[in-house]
C-alpha atoms as a PDB file:
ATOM      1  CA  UNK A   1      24.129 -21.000 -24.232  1.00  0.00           C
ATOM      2  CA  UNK A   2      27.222 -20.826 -22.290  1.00  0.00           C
ATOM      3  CA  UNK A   3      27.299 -22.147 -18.876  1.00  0.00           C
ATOM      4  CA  UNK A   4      27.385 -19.062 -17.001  1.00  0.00           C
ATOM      5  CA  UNK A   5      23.778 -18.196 -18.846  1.00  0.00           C
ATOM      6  CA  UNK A   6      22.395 -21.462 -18.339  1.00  0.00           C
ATOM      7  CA  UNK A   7      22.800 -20.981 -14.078  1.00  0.00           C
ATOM      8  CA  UNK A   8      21.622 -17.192 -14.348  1.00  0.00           C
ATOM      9  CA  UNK A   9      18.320 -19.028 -16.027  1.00  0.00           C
ATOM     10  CA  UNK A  10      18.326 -21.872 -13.690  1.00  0.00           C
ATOM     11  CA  UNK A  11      18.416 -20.131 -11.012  1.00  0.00           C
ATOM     12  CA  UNK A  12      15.979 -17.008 -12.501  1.00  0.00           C
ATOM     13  CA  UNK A  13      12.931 -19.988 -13.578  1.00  0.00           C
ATOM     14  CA  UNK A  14      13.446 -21.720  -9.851  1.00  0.00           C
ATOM     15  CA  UNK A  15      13.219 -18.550  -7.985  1.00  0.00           C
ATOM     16  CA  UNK A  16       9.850 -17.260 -10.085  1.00  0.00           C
ATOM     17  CA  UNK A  17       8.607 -21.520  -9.809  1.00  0.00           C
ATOM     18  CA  UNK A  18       9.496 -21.217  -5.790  1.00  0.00           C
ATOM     19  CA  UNK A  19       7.389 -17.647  -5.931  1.00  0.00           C
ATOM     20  CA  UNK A  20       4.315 -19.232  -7.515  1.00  0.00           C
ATOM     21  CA  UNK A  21       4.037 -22.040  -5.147  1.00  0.00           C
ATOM     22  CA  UNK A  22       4.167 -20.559  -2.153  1.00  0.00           C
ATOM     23  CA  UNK A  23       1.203 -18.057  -2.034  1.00  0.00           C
ATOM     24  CA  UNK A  24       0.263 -15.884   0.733  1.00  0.00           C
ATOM     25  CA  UNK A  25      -0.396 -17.874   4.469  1.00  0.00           C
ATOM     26  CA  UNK A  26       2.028 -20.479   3.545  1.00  0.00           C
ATOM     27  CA  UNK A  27       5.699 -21.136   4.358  1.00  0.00           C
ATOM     28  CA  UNK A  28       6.556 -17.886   2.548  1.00  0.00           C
ATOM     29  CA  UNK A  29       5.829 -15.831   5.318  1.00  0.00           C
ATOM     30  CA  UNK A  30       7.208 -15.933   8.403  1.00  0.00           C
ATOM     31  CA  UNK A  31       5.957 -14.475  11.648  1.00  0.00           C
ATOM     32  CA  UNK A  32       7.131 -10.849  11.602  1.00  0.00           C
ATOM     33  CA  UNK A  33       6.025  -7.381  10.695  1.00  0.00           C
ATOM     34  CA  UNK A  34       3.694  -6.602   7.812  1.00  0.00           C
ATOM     35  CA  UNK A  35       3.488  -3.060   6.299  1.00  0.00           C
ATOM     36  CA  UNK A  36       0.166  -1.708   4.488  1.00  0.00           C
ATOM     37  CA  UNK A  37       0.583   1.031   2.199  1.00  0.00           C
ATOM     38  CA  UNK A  38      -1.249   3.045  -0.116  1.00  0.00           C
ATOM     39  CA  UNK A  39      -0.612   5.707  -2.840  1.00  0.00           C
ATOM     40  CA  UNK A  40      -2.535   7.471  -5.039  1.00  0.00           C
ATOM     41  CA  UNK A  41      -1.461   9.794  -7.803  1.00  0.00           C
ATOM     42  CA  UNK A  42      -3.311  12.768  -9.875  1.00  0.00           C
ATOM     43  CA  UNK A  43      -1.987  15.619 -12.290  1.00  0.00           C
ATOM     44  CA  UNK A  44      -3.835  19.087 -12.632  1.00  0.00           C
ATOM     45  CA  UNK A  45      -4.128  19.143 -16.431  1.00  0.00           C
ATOM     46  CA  UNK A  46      -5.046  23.034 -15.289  1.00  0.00           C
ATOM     47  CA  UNK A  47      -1.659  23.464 -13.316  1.00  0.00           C
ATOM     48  CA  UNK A  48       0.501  20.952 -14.482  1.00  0.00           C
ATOM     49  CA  UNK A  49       1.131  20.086 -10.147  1.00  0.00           C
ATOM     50  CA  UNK A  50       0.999  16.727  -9.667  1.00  0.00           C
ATOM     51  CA  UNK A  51      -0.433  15.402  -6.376  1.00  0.00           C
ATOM     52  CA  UNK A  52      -0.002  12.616  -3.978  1.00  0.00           C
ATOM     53  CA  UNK A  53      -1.993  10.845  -1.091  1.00  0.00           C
ATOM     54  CA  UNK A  54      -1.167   8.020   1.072  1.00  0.00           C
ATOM     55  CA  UNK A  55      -1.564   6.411   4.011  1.00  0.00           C
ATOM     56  CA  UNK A  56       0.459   3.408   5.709  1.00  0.00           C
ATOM     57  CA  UNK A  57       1.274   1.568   8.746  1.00  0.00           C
ATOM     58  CA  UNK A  58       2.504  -1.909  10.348  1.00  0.00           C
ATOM     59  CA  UNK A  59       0.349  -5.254  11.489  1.00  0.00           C
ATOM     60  CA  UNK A  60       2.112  -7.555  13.463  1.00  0.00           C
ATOM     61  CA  UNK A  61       0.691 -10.702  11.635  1.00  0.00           C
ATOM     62  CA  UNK A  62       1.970 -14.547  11.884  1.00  0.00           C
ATOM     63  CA  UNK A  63       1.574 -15.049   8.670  1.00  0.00           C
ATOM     64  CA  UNK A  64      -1.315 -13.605   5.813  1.00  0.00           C
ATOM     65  CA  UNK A  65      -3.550 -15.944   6.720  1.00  0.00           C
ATOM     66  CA  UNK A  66      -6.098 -17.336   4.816  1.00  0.00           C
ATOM     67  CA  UNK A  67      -9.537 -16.956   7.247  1.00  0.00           C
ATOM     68  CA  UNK A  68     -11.063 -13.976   8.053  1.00  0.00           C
ATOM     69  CA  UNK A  69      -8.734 -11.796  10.206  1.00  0.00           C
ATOM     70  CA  UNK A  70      -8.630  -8.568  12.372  1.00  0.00           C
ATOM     71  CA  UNK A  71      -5.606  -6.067  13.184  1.00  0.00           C
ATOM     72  CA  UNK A  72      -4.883  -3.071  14.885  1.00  0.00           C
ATOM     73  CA  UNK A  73      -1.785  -1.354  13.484  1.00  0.00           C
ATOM     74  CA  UNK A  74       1.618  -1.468  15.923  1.00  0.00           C
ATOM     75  CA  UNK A  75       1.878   1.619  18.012  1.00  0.00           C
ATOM     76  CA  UNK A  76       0.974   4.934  16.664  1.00  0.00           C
ATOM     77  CA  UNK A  77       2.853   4.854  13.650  1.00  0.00           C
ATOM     78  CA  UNK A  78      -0.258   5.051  11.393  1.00  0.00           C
ATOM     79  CA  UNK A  79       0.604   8.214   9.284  1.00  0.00           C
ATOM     80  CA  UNK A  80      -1.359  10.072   6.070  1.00  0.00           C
ATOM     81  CA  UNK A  81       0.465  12.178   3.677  1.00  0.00           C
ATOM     82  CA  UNK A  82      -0.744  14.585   1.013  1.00  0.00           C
ATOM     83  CA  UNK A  83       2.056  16.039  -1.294  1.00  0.00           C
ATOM     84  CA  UNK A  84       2.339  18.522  -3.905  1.00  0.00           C
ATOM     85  CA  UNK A  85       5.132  18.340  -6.799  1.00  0.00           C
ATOM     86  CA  UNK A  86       5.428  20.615  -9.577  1.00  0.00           C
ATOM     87  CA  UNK A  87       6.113  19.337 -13.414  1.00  0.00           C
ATOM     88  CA  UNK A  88       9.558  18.746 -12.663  1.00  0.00           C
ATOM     89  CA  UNK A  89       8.789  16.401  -9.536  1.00  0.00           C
ATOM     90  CA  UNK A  90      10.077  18.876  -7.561  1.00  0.00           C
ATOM     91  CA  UNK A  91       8.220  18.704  -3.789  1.00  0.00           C
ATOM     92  CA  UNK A  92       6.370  22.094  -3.521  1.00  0.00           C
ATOM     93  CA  UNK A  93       4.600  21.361  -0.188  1.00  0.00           C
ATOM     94  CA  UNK A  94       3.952  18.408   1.765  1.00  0.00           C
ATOM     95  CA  UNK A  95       1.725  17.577   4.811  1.00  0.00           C
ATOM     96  CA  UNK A  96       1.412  14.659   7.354  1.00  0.00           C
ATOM     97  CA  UNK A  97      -0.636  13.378  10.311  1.00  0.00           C
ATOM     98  CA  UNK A  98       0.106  10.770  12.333  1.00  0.00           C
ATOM     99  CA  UNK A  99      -3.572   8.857  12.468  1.00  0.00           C
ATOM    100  CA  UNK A 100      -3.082   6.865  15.788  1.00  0.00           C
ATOM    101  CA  UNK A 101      -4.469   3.396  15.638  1.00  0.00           C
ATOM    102  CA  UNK A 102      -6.102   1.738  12.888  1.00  0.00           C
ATOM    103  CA  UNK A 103      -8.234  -1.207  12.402  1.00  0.00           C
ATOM    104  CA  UNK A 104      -8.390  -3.312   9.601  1.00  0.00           C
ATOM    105  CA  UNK A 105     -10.762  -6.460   9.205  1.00  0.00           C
ATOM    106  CA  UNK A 106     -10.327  -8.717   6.739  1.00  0.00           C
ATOM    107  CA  UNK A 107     -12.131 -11.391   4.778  1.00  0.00           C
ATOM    108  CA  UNK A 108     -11.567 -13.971   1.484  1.00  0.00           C
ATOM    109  CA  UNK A 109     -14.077 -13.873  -0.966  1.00  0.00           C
ATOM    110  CA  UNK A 110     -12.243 -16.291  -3.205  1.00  0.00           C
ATOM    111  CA  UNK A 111      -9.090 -17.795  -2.952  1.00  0.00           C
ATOM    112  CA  UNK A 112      -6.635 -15.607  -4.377  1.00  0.00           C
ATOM    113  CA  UNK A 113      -8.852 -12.105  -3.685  1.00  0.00           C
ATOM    114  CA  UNK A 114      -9.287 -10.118  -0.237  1.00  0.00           C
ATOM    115  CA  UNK A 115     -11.447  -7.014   0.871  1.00  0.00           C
ATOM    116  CA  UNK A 116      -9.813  -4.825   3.918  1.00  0.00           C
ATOM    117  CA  UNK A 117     -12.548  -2.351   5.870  1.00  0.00           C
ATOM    118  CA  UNK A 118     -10.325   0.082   7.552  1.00  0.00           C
ATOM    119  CA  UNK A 119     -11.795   1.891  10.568  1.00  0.00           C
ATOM    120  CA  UNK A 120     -10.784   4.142  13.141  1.00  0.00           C
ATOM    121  CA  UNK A 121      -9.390   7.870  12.085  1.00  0.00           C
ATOM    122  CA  UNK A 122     -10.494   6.425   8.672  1.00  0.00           C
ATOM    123  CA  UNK A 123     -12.334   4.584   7.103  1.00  0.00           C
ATOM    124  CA  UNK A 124     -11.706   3.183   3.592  1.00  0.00           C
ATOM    125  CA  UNK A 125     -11.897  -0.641   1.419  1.00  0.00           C
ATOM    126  CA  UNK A 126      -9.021  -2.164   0.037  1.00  0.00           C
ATOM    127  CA  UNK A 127      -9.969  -4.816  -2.385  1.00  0.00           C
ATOM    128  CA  UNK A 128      -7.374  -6.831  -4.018  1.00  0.00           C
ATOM    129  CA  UNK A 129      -5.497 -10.102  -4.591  1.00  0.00           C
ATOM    130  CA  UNK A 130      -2.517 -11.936  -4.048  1.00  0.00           C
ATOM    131  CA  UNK A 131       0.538 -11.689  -6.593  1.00  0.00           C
ATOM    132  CA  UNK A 132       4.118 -12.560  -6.271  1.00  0.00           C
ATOM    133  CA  UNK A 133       3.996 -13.788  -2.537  1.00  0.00           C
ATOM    134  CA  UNK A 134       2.199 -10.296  -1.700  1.00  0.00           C
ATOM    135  CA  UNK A 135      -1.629  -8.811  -1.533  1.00  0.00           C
ATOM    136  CA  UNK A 136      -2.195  -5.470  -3.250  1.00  0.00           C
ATOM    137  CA  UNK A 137      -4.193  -4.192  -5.963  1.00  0.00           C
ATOM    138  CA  UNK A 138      -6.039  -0.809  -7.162  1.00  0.00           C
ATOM    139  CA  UNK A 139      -7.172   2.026  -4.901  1.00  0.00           C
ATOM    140  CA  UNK A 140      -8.730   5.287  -5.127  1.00  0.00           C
ATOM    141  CA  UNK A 141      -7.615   7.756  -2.489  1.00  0.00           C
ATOM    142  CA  UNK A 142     -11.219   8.932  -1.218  1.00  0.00           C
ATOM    143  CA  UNK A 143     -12.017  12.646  -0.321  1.00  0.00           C
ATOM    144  CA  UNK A 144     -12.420  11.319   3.242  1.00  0.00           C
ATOM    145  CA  UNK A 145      -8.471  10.745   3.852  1.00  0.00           C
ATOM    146  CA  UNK A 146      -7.414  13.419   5.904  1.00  0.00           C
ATOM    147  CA  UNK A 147      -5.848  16.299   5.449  1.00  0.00           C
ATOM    148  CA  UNK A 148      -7.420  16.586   1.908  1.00  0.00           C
ATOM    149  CA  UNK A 149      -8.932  20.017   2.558  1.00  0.00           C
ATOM    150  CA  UNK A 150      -5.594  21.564   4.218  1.00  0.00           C
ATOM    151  CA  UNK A 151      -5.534  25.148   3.805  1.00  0.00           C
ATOM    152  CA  UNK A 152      -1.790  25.157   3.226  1.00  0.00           C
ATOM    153  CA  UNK A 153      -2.237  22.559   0.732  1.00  0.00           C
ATOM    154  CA  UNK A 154      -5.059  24.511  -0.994  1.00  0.00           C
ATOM    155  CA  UNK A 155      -3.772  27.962  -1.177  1.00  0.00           C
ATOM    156  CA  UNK A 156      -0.881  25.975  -3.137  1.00  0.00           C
ATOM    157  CA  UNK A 157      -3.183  24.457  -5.872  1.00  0.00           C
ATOM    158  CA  UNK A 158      -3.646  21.095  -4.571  1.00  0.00           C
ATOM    159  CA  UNK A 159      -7.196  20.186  -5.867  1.00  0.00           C
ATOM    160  CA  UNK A 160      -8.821  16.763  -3.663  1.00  0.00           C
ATOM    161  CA  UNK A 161     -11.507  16.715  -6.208  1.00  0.00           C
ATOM    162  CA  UNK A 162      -9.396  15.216  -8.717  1.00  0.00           C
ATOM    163  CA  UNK A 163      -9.753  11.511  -8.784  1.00  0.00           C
ATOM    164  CA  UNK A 164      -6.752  10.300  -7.631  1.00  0.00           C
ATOM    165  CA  UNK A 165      -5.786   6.380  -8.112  1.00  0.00           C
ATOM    166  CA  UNK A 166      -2.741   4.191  -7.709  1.00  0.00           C
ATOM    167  CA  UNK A 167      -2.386   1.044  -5.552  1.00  0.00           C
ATOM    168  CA  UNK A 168      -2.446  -0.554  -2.132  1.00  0.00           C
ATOM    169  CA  UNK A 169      -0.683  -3.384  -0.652  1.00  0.00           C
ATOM    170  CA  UNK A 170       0.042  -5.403   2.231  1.00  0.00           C
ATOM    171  CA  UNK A 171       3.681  -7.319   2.592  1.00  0.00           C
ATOM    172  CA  UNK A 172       5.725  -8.323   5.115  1.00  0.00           C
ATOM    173  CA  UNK A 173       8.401  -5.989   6.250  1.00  0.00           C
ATOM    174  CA  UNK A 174      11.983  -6.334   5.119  1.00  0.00           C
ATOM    175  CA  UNK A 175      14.031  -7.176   7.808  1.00  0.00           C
ATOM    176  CA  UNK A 176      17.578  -4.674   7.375  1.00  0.00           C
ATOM    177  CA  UNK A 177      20.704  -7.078   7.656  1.00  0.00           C
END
């Protein structure tokens, strides 16, 4: 292995070591802005469309911390979006509502694994676990999510009764240098 190899693997194996020891609530995380997202995918084997729904926002959190915690999200800038693509992934219609605050209430029932009761506009569980210095895992967008019934939507093919699934997760925010 030629030397130039040997520091891309060095530095590769420290970086995914560094990752692994540092879970969530440690020094990884320092205090800033977290984002919570959501997305959930399903394809009309009628239609061929392929829908979306998702829902997001920002906590101001020190850190992820590892007791039992409550948030409301920062601002209004709690948001829901249902989309519609065709088989192409072209966007054939899209609609969003900003939500207003959110509350989110979390607890630990083992030590890598978290449960998140969202309240306010909606209401919804987010069950996961921590991977890679970030919580996240798999999520269901519920008929309850707004906008699910919009008649624009609707007269457009998008069908809520399909189940729709993808993920969550909750990260700090990226700070733009």
């Amino acid at each position: 292995m030629n030397r130039r190899r040997r520091w891309m693997v060095s530095a590769l194996c420290c970086g995914a070591i560094t990752a692994c020891r540092e879970p969530a609530g440690v020094a990884g995380f320092a205090p800033h802005r977290h984002m919570i997202a959501t997305l959930a995918l399903a394809t009309d084997g009628a239609t061929g469309l392929r829908l979306t729904c998702r829902y997001g926002t920002t906590l101001m959190m020190d850190s992820i911390p590892g007791a039992a915690w409550t948030r409301s999200s920062v601002g209004d800038d709690s948001r829901v979006t249902r989309q519609l693509f065709d088989s192409t992934l072209t966007a054939v219609f899209s609609v969003e509502r900003n939500l207003g605050a959110l509350q989110f209430s979390a607890t630990y029932p083992g030590p890598d694994s978290i449960e998140i009761v969202v309240s306010g506009p909606i209401a919804d569980t987010l069950r996961g676990h921590v991977a890679f210095g970030a919580w996240g895992g798999a999520w269901r967008c519920p008929a309850s999510i707004p906008l699910a019934n919009d008649s624009a939507l609707v007269a457009r093919g998008y069908n809520a009764s399909l189940p729709m699934l993808g993920t969550w997760s909750l990260s700090p925010e990226s700070p733009i240098d």
